[in-house]
N, C-alpha and C. Protein backbone atom coordinates (compact mmCIF):
# COMPACT_ATOMS: atom_id res chain seq x y z
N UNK A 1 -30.26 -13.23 -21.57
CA UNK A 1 -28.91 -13.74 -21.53
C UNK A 1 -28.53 -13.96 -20.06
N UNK A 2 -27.75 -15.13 -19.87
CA UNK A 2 -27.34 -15.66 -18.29
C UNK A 2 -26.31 -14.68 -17.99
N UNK A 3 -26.49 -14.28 -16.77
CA UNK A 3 -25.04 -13.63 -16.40
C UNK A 3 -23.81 -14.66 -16.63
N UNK A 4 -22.67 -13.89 -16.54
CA UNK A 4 -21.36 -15.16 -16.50
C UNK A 4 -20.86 -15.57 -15.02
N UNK A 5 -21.24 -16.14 -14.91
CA UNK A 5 -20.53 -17.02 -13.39
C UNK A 5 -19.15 -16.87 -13.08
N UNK A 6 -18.71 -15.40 -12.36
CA UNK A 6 -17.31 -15.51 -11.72
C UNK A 6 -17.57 -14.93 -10.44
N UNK A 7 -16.50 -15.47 -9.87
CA UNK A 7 -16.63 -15.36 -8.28
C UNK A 7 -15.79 -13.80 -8.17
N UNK A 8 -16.94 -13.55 -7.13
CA UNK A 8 -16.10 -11.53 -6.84
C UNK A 8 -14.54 -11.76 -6.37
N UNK A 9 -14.19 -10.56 -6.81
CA UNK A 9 -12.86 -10.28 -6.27
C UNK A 9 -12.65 -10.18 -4.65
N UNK A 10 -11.95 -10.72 -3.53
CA UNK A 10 -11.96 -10.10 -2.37
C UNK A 10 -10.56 -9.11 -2.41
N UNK A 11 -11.46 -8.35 -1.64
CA UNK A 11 -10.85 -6.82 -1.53
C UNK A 11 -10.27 -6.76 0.13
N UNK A 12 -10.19 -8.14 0.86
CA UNK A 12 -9.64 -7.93 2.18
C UNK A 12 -8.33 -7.42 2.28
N UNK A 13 -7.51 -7.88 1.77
CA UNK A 13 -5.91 -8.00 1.76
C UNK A 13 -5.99 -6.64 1.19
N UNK A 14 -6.57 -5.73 0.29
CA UNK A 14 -6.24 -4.66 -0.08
C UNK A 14 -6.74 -3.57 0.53
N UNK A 15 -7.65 -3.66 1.20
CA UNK A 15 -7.96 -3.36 2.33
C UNK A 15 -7.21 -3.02 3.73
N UNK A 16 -6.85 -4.49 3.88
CA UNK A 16 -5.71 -4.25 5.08
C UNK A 16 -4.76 -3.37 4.85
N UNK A 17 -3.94 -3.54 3.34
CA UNK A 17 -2.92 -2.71 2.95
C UNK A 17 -3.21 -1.74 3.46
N UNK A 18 -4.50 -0.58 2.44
CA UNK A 18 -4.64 0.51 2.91
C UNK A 18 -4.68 1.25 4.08
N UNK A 19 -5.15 0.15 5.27
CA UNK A 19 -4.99 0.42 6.64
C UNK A 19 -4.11 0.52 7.32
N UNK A 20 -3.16 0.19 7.36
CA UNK A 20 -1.74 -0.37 7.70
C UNK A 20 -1.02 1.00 6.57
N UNK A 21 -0.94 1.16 5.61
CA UNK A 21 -0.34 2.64 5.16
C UNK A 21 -1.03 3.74 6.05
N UNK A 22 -2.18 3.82 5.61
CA UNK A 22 -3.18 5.27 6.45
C UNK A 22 -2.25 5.08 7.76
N UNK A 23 -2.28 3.91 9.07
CA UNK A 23 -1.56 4.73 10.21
C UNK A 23 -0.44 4.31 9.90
N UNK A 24 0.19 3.98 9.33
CA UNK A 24 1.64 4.17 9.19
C UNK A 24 1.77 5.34 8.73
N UNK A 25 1.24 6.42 8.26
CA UNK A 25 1.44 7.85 7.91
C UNK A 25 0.54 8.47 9.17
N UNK A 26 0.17 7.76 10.32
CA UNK A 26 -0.74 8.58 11.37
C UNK A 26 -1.96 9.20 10.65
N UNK A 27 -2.61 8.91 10.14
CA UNK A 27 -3.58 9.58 9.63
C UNK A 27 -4.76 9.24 10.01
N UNK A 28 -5.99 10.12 10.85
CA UNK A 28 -7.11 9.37 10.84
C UNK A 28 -8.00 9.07 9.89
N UNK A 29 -9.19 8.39 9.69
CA UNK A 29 -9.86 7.79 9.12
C UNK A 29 -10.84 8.93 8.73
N UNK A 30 -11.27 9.43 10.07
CA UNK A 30 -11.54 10.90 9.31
C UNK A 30 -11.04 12.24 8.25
N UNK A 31 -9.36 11.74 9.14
CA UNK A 31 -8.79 13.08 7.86
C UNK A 31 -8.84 12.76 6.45
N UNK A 32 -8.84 11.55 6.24
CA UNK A 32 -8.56 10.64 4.74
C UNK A 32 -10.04 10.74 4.30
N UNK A 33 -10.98 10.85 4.92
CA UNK A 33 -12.42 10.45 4.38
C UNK A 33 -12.82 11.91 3.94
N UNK A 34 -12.51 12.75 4.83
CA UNK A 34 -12.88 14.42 4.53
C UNK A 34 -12.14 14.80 3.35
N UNK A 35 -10.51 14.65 3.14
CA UNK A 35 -9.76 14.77 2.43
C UNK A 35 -10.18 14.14 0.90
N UNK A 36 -10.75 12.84 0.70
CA UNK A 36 -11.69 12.10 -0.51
C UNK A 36 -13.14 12.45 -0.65
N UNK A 37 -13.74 13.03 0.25
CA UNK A 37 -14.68 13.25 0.06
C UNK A 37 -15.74 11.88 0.27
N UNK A 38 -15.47 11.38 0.88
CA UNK A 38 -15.87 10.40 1.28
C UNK A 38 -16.18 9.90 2.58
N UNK A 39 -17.44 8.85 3.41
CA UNK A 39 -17.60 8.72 4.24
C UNK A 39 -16.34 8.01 4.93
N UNK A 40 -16.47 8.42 6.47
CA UNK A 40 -15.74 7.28 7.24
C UNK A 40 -16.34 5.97 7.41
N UNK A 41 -17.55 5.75 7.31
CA UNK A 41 -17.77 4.58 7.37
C UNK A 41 -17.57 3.65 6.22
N UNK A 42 -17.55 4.09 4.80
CA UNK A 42 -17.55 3.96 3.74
C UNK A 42 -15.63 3.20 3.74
N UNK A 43 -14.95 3.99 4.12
CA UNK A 43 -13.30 3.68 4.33
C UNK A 43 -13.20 2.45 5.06
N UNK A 44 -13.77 2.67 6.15
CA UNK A 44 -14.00 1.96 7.58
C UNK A 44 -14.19 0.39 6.28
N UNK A 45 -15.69 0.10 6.01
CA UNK A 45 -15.67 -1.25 5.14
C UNK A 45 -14.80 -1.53 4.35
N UNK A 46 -14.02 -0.70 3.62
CA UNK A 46 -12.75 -1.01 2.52
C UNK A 46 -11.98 -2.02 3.45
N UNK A 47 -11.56 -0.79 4.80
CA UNK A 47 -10.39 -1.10 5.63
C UNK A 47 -10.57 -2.81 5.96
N UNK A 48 -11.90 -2.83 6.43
CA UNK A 48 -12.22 -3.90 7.61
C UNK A 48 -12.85 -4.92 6.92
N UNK A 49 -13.74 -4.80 6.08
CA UNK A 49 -15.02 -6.00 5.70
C UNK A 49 -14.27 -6.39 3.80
N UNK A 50 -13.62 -5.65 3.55
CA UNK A 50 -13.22 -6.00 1.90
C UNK A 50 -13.97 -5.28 1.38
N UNK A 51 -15.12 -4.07 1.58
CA UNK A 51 -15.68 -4.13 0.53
C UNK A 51 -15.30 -3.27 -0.95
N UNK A 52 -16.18 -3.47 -2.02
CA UNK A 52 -15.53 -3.06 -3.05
C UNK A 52 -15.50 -1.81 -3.24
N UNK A 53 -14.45 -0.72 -3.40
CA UNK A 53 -14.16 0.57 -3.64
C UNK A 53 -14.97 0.85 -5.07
N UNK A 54 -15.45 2.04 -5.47
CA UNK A 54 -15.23 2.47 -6.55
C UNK A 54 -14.47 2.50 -7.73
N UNK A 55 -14.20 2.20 -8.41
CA UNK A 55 -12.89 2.56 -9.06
C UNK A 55 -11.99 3.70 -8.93
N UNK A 56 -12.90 4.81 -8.92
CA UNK A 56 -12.40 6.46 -8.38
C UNK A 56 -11.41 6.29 -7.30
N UNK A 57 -12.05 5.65 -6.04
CA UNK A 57 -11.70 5.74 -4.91
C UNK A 57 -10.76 4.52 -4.96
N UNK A 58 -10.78 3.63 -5.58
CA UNK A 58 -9.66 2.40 -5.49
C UNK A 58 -8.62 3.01 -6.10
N UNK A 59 -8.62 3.98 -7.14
CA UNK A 59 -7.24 5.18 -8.02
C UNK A 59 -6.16 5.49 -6.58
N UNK A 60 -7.52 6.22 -6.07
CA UNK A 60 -7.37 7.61 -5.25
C UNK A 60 -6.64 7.12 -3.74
N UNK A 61 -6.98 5.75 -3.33
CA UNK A 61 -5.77 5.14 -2.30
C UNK A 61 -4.59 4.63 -2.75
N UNK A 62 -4.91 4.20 -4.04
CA UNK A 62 -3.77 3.35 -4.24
C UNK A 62 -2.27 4.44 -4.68
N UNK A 63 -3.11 5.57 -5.09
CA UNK A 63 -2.17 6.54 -5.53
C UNK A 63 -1.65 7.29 -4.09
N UNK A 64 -2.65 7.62 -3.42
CA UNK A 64 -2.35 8.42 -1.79
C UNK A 64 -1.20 7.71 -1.38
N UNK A 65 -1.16 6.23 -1.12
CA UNK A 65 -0.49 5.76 -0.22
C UNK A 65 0.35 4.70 -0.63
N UNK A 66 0.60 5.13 -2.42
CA UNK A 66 1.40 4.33 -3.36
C UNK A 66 1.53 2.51 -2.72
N UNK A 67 0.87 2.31 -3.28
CA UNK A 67 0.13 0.82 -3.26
C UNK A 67 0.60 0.18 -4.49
N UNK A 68 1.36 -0.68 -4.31
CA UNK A 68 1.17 -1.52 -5.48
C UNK A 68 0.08 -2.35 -5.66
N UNK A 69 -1.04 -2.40 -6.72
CA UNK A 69 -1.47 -3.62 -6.68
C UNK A 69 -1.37 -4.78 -7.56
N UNK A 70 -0.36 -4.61 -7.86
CA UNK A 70 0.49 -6.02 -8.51
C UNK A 70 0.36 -7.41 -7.47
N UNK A 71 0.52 -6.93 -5.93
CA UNK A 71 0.78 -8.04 -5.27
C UNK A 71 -0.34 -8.57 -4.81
N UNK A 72 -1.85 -7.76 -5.37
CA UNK A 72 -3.03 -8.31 -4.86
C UNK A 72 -3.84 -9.06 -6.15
N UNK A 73 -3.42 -8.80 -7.81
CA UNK A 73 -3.94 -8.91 -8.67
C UNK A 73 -2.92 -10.13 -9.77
N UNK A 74 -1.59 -10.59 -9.05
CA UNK A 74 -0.64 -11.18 -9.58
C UNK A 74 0.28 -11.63 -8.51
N UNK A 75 -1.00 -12.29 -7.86
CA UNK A 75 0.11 -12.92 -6.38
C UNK A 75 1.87 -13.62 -6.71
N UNK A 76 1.67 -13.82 -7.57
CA UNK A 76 2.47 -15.19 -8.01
C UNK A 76 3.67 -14.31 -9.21
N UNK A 77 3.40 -13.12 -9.13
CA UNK A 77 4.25 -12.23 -10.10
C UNK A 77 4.97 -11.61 -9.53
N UNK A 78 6.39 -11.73 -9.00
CA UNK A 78 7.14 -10.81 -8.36
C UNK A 78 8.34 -9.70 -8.97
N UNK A 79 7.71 -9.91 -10.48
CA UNK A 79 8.37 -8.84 -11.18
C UNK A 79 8.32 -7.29 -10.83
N UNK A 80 6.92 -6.99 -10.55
CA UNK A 80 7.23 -5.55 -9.68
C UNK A 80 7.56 -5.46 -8.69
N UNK A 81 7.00 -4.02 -8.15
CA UNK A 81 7.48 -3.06 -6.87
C UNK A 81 6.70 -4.01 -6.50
N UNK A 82 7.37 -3.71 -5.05
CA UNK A 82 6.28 -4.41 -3.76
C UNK A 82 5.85 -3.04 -3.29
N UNK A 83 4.51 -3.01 -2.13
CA UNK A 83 4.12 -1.78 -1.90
C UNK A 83 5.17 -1.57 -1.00
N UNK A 84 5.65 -1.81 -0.02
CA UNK A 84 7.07 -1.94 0.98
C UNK A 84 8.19 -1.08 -0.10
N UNK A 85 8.46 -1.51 -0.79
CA UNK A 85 9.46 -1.09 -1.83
C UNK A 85 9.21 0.63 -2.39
N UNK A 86 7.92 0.14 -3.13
CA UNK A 86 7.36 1.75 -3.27
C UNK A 86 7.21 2.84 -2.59
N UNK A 87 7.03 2.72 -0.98
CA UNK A 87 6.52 3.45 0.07
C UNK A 87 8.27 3.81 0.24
N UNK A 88 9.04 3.06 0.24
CA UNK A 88 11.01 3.11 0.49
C UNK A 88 11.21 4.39 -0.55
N UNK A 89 10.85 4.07 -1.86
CA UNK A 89 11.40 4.85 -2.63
C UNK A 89 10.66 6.60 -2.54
N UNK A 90 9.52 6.57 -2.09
CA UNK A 90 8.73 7.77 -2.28
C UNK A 90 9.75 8.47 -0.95
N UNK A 91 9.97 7.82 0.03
CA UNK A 91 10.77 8.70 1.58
C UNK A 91 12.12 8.66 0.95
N UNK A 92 12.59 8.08 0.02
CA UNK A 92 13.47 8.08 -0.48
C UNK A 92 14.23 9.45 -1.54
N UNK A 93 12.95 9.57 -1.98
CA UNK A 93 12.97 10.59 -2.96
C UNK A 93 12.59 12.26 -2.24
N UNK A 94 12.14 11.80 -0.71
CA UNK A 94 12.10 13.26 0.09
C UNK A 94 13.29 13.44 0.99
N UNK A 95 14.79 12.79 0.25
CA UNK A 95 15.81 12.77 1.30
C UNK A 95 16.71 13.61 0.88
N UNK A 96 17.29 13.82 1.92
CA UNK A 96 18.76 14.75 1.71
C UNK A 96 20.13 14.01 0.96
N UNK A 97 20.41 14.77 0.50
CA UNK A 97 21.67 13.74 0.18
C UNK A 97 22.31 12.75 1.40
N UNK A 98 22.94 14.26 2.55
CA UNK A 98 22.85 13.44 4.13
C UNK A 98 22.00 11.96 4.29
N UNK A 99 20.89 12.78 3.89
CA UNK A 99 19.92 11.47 4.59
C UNK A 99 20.46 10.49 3.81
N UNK A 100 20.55 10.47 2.72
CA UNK A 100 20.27 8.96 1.75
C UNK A 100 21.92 8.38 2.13
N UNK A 101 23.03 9.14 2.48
CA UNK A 101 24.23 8.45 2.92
C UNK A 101 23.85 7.67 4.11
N UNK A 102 23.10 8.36 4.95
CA UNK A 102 22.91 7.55 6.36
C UNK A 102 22.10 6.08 5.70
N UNK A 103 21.36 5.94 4.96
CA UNK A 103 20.26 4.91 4.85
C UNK A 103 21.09 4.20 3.64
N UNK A 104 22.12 4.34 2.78
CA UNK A 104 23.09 3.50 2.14
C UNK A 104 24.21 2.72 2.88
N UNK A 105 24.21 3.52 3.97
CA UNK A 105 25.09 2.66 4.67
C UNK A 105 24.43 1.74 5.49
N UNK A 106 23.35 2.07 6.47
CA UNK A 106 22.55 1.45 6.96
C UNK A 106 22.24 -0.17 5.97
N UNK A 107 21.58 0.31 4.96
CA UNK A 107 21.49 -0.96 3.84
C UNK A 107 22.84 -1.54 3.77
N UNK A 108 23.84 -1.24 3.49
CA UNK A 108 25.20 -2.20 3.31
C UNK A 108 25.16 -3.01 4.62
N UNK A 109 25.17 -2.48 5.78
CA UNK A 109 24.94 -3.34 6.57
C UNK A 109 24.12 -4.12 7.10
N UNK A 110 22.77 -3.94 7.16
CA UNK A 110 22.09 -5.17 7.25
C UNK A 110 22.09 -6.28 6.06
N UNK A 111 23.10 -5.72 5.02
CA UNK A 111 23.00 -6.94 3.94
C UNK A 111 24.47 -7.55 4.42
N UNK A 112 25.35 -7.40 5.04
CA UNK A 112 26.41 -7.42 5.28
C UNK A 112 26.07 -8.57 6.54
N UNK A 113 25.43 -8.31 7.92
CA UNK A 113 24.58 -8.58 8.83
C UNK A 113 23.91 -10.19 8.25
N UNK A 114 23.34 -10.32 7.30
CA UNK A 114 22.22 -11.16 6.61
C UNK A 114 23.01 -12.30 6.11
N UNK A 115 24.16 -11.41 5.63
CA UNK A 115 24.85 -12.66 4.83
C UNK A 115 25.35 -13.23 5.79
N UNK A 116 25.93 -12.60 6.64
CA UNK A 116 26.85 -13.70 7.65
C UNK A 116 25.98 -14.55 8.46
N UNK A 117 24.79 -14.70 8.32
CA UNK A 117 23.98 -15.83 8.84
C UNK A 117 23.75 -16.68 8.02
N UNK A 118 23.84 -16.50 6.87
CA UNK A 118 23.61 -17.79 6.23
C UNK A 118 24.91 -18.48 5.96
């Protein structure tokens, strides 16, 4: 039997994501690789070359560093979270009441800010 002819998934853009979360939480490449059990060089290709994760390990970032991948698997679908959105709500959900007054008001005004430019 012929294999079926589909073209691989690229895994760059999800990749990048993951990179761009990891130091946006400061984290090295080592602490994340020791922490999964997994090589750094192994991360390192996710990060840099696309390559394809495991499934295990594609769970295991996307959950670490709450990833949507709606926006890599349904470009064109903007019914969900964005990962931006998701990453808001998780610091969101480690706030003080304090805190979340400071960052409601903050939001009223840059929407406040936004509108008066257009």
């Amino acid at each position: 039997m012929a294999k079926r002819p589909v073209p691989k998934y690229d895994f760059k853009a999800f990749g990048a994501a993951i990179k761009e979360a990891r130091k946006g939480r400061k984290e090295s490449r080592k602490k994340v690789s020791d922490e999964m059990y997994i090589s750094p060089r192994y991360l390192a290709n996710i990060e840099n070359k696309g390559q394809h994760p495991s499934l295990q390990i594609f769970y295991e970032l996307v959950a670490r560093y709450n990833i949507s991948v709606d926006q890599f698997f349904f470009p064109d679908n903007e019914a969900g979270k964005s990962t931006q959105r998701r990453q808001l709500d998780t610091l969101l959900d480690n706030m003080s009441d304090a805190g979340l007054r400071i960052v409601a008001a903050t939001a009223k005004e840059v929407v406040e800010v936004e509108s008066e430019k257009d």
